[in-house]
Protein backbone atom coordinates (compact mmCIF):
# COMPACT_ATOMS: atom_id res chain seq x y z
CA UNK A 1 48.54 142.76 108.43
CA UNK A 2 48.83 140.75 111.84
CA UNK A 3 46.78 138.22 110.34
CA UNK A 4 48.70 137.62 107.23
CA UNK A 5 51.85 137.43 109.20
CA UNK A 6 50.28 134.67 111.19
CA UNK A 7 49.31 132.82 107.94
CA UNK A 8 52.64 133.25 107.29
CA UNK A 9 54.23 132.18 110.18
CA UNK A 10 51.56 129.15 110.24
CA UNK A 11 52.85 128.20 106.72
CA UNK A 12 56.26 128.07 107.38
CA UNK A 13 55.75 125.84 110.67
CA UNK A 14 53.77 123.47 108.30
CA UNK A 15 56.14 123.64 105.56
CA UNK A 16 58.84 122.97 108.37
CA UNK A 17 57.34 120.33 110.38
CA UNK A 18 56.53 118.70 106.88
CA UNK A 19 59.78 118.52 105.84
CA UNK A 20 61.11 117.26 108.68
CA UNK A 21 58.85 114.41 109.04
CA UNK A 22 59.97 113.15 105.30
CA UNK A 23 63.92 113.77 106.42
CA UNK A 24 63.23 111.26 109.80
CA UNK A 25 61.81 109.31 107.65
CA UNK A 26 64.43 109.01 105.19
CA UNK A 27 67.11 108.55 107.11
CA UNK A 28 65.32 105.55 108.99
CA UNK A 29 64.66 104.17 106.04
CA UNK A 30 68.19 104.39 104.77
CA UNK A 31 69.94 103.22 108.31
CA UNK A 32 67.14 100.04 108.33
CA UNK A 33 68.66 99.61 104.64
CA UNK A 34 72.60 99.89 105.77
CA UNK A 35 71.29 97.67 108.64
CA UNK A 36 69.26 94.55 106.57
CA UNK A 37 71.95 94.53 103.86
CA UNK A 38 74.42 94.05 106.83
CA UNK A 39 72.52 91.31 108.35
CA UNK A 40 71.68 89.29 105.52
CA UNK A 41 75.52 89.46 104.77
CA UNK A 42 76.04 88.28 107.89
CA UNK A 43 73.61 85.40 108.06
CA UNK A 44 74.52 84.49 104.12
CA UNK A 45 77.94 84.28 105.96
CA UNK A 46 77.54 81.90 108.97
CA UNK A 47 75.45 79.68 106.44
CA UNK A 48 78.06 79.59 104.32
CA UNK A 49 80.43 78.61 106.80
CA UNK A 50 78.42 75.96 108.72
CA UNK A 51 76.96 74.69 105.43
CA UNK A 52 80.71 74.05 104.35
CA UNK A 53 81.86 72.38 106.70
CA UNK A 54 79.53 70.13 107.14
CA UNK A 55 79.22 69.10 103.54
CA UNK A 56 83.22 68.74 102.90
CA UNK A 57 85.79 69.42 105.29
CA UNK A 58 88.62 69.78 102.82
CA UNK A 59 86.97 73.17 101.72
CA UNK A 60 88.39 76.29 102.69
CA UNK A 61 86.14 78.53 105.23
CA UNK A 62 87.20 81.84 103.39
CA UNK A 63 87.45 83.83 99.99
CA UNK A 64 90.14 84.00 97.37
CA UNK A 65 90.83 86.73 95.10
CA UNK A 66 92.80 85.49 92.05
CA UNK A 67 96.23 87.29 91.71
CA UNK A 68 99.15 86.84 89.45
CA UNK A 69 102.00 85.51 90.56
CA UNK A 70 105.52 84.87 88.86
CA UNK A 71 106.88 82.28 90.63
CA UNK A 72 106.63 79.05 88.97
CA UNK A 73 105.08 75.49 90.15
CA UNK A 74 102.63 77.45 92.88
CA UNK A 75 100.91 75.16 95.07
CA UNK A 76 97.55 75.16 97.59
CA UNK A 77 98.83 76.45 101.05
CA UNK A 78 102.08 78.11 100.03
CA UNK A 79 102.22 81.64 101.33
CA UNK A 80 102.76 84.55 98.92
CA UNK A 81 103.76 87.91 99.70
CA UNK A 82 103.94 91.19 97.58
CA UNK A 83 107.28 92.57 96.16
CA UNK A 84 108.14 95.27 94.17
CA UNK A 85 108.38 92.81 90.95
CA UNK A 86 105.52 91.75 91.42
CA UNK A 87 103.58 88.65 94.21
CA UNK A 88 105.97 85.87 94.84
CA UNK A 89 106.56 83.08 97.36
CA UNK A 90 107.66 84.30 101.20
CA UNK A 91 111.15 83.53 101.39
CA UNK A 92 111.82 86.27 104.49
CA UNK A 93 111.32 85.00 107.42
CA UNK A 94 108.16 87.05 109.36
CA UNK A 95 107.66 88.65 106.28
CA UNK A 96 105.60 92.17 106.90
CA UNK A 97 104.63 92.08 103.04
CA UNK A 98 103.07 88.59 103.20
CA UNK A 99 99.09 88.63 101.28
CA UNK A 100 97.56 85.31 101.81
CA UNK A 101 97.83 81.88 101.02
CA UNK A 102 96.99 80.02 98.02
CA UNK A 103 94.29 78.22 98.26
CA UNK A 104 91.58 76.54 95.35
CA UNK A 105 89.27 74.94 97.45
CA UNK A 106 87.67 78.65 98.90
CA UNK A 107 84.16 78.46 99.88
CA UNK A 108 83.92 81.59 97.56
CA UNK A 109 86.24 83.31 95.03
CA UNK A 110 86.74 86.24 92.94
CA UNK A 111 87.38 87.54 89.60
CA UNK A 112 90.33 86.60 87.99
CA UNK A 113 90.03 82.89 87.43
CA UNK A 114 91.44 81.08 84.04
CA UNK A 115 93.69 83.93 83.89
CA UNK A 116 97.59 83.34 83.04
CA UNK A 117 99.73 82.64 85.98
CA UNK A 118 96.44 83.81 88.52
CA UNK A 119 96.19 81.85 91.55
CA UNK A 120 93.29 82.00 94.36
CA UNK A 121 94.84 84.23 97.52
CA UNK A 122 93.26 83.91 100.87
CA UNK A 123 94.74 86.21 103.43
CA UNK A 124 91.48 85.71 105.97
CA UNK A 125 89.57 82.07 107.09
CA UNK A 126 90.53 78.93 107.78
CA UNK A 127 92.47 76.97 105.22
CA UNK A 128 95.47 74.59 104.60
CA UNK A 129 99.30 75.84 104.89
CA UNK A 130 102.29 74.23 104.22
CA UNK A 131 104.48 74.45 107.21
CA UNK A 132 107.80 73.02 108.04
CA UNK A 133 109.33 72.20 111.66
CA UNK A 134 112.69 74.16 110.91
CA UNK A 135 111.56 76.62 114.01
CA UNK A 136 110.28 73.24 116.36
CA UNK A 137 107.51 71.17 116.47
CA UNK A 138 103.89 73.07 115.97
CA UNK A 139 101.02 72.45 118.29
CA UNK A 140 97.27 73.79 118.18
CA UNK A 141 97.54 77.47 119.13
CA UNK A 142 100.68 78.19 117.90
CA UNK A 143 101.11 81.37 115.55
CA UNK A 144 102.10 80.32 112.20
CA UNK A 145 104.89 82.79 110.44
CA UNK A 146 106.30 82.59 107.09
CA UNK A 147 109.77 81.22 106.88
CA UNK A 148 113.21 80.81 104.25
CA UNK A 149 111.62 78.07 102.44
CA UNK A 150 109.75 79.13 99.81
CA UNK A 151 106.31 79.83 100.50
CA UNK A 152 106.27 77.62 103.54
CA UNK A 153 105.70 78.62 107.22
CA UNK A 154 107.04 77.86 110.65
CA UNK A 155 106.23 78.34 114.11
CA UNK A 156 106.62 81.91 115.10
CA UNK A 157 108.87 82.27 118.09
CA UNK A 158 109.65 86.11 118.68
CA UNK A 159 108.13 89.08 117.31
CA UNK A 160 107.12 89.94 113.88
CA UNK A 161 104.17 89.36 111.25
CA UNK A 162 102.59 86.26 111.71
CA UNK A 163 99.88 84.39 109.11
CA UNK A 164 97.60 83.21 111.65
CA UNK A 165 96.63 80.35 114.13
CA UNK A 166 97.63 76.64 114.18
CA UNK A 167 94.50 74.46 114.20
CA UNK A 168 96.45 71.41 113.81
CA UNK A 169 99.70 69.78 115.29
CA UNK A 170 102.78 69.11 112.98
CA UNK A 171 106.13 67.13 114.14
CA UNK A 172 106.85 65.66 111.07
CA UNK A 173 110.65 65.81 109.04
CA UNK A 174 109.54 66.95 106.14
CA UNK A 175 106.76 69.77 104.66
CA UNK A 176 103.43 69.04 105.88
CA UNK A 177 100.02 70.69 105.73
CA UNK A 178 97.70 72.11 108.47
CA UNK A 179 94.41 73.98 109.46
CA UNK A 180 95.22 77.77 110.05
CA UNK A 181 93.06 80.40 111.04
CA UNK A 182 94.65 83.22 108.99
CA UNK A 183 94.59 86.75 110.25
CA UNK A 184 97.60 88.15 109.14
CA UNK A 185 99.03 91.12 111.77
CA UNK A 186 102.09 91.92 113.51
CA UNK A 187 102.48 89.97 117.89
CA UNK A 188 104.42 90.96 120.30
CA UNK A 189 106.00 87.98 122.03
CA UNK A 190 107.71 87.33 125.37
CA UNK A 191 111.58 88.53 124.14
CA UNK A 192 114.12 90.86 124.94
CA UNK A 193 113.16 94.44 124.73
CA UNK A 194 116.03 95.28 122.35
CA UNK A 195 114.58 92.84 120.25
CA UNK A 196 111.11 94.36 120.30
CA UNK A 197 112.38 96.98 119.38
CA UNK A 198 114.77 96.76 116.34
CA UNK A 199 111.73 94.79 114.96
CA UNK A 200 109.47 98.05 115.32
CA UNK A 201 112.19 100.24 114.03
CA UNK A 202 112.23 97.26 110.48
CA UNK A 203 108.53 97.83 109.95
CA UNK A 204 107.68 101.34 111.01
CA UNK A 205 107.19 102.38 107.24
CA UNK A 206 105.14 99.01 106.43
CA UNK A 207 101.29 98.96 106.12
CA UNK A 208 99.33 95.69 106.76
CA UNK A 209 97.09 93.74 103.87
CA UNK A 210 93.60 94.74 104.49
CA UNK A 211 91.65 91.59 103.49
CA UNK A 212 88.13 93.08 101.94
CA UNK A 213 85.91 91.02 104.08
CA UNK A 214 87.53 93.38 106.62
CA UNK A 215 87.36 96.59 105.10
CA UNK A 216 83.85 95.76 104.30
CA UNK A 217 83.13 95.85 107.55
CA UNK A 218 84.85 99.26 109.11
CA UNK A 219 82.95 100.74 106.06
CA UNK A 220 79.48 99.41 107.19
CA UNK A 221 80.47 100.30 110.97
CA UNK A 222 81.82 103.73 109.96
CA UNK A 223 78.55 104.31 108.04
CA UNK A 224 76.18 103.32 110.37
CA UNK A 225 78.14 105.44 113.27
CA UNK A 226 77.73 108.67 111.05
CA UNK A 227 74.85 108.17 110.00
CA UNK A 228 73.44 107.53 113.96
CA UNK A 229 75.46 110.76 115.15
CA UNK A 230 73.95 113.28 112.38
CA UNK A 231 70.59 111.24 113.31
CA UNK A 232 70.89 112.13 116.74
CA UNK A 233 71.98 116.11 115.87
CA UNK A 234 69.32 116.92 114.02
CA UNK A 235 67.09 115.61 116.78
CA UNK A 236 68.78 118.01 119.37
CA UNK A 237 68.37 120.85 117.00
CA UNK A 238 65.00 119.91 116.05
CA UNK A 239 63.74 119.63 119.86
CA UNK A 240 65.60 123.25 120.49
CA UNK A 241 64.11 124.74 117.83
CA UNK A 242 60.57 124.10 119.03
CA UNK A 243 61.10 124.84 122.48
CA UNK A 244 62.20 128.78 121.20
């Protein structure tokens, strides 16, 4: 009887340390999966980028995703925001509902082209803008916010959404076009604090445009963090168990 327990017991530490062997090794395998389709992303990426701008400089360094819009006339660099009718040209000024800019010369874009009334949206990248001097002259640096003209921007001078960074100068009369690194988010600049905060209190209930090269991203980093921490967990258990 003794014996056949031990048989038993012998089986079950086989069967045990059996299984456990195939479960490391398929969650390695699936984290060195998460891990090379990450990488080549990224590589395909920086390629992409330094490929591009060396080849043409008048292409876009982002991606567009077609959208409808039902203004009329659209142009490359306006800025377009969303609206409860539907995506239209900014015409608030700091706009916390702005999307992206238009832009047709994207190093890569989405579905949705040849569609009626569609036009290529980049909201991440560097691309052209149309930008007036209504809020002062714009130098290199400067955050770039949307403005009362119709999907043109300005120099951002308090707090509020902006579109992105100025890669370019502008003093001219009339509507020109610039380099901006987009990265649409809400600044805090140096003004009064009552200011500050009548702006927070105007877009407490507002959400920010994820741009999907972003939420790609948190989803690969979220992934790979969960998948390290149950890694590590089962480890600990594993090591506990034997030592009982």
């Amino acid at each position: 009887m003794i014996i056949l327990v031990n048989k038993i017991n012998d089986v079950k530490r086989f069967l045990f340390s059996h299984l456990t062997n195939i479960f490391h090794k398929t969650i390695i395998k699936f984290m060195m999966k998460i891990l090379k389709i990450s990488l080549n992303f990224f590589i395909f990426y920086i390629f992409l980028t330094i490929f591009t701008f060396r080849a043409n400089a008048a292409v876009s360094l982002s991606f567009s995703n077609y959208l409808p819009i039902i203004d009329k006339n659209v142009s490359d660099g306006q800025i377009i925001t969303a609206t409860d009718k539907g995506n239209t040209l900014s015409r608030q000024e700091y706009d916390p509902k702005v999307i992206g800019v238009v832009s047709s010369t994207s190093a890569i874009v989405f579905n949705g082209e040849g569609e009626t009334n569609t036009y290529p949206i980049v909201s991440t990248g560097r691309t052209a803008v149309k930008v007036s001097t209504i809020n002062g002259a714009i130098k290199v640096g400067d955050f770039i916010t949307t403005s009362k003209q119709p999907g043109i921007g300005m120099k951002a001078t308090r707090t509020g959404y902006i579109i992105g960074t100025a890669l370019e100068s502008y003093n001219g009369k009339s509507i020109g076009k610039i380099q901006v690194s987009l990265n649409i988010r809400y600044v805090t600049l140096n003004v009064k604090l009552a200011n500050n905060l009548l702006e927070i209190l105007k877009i407490s209930s507002l959400a920010t445009y994820e741009e999907p090269l972003t939420v790609f991203k948190y989803f690969i980093s979220a992934l790979i963090v969960f998948a390290s921490f149950f890694f590590v967990l089962f480890c600990l258990w594993q090591s506990r168990r034997q030592r009982n």
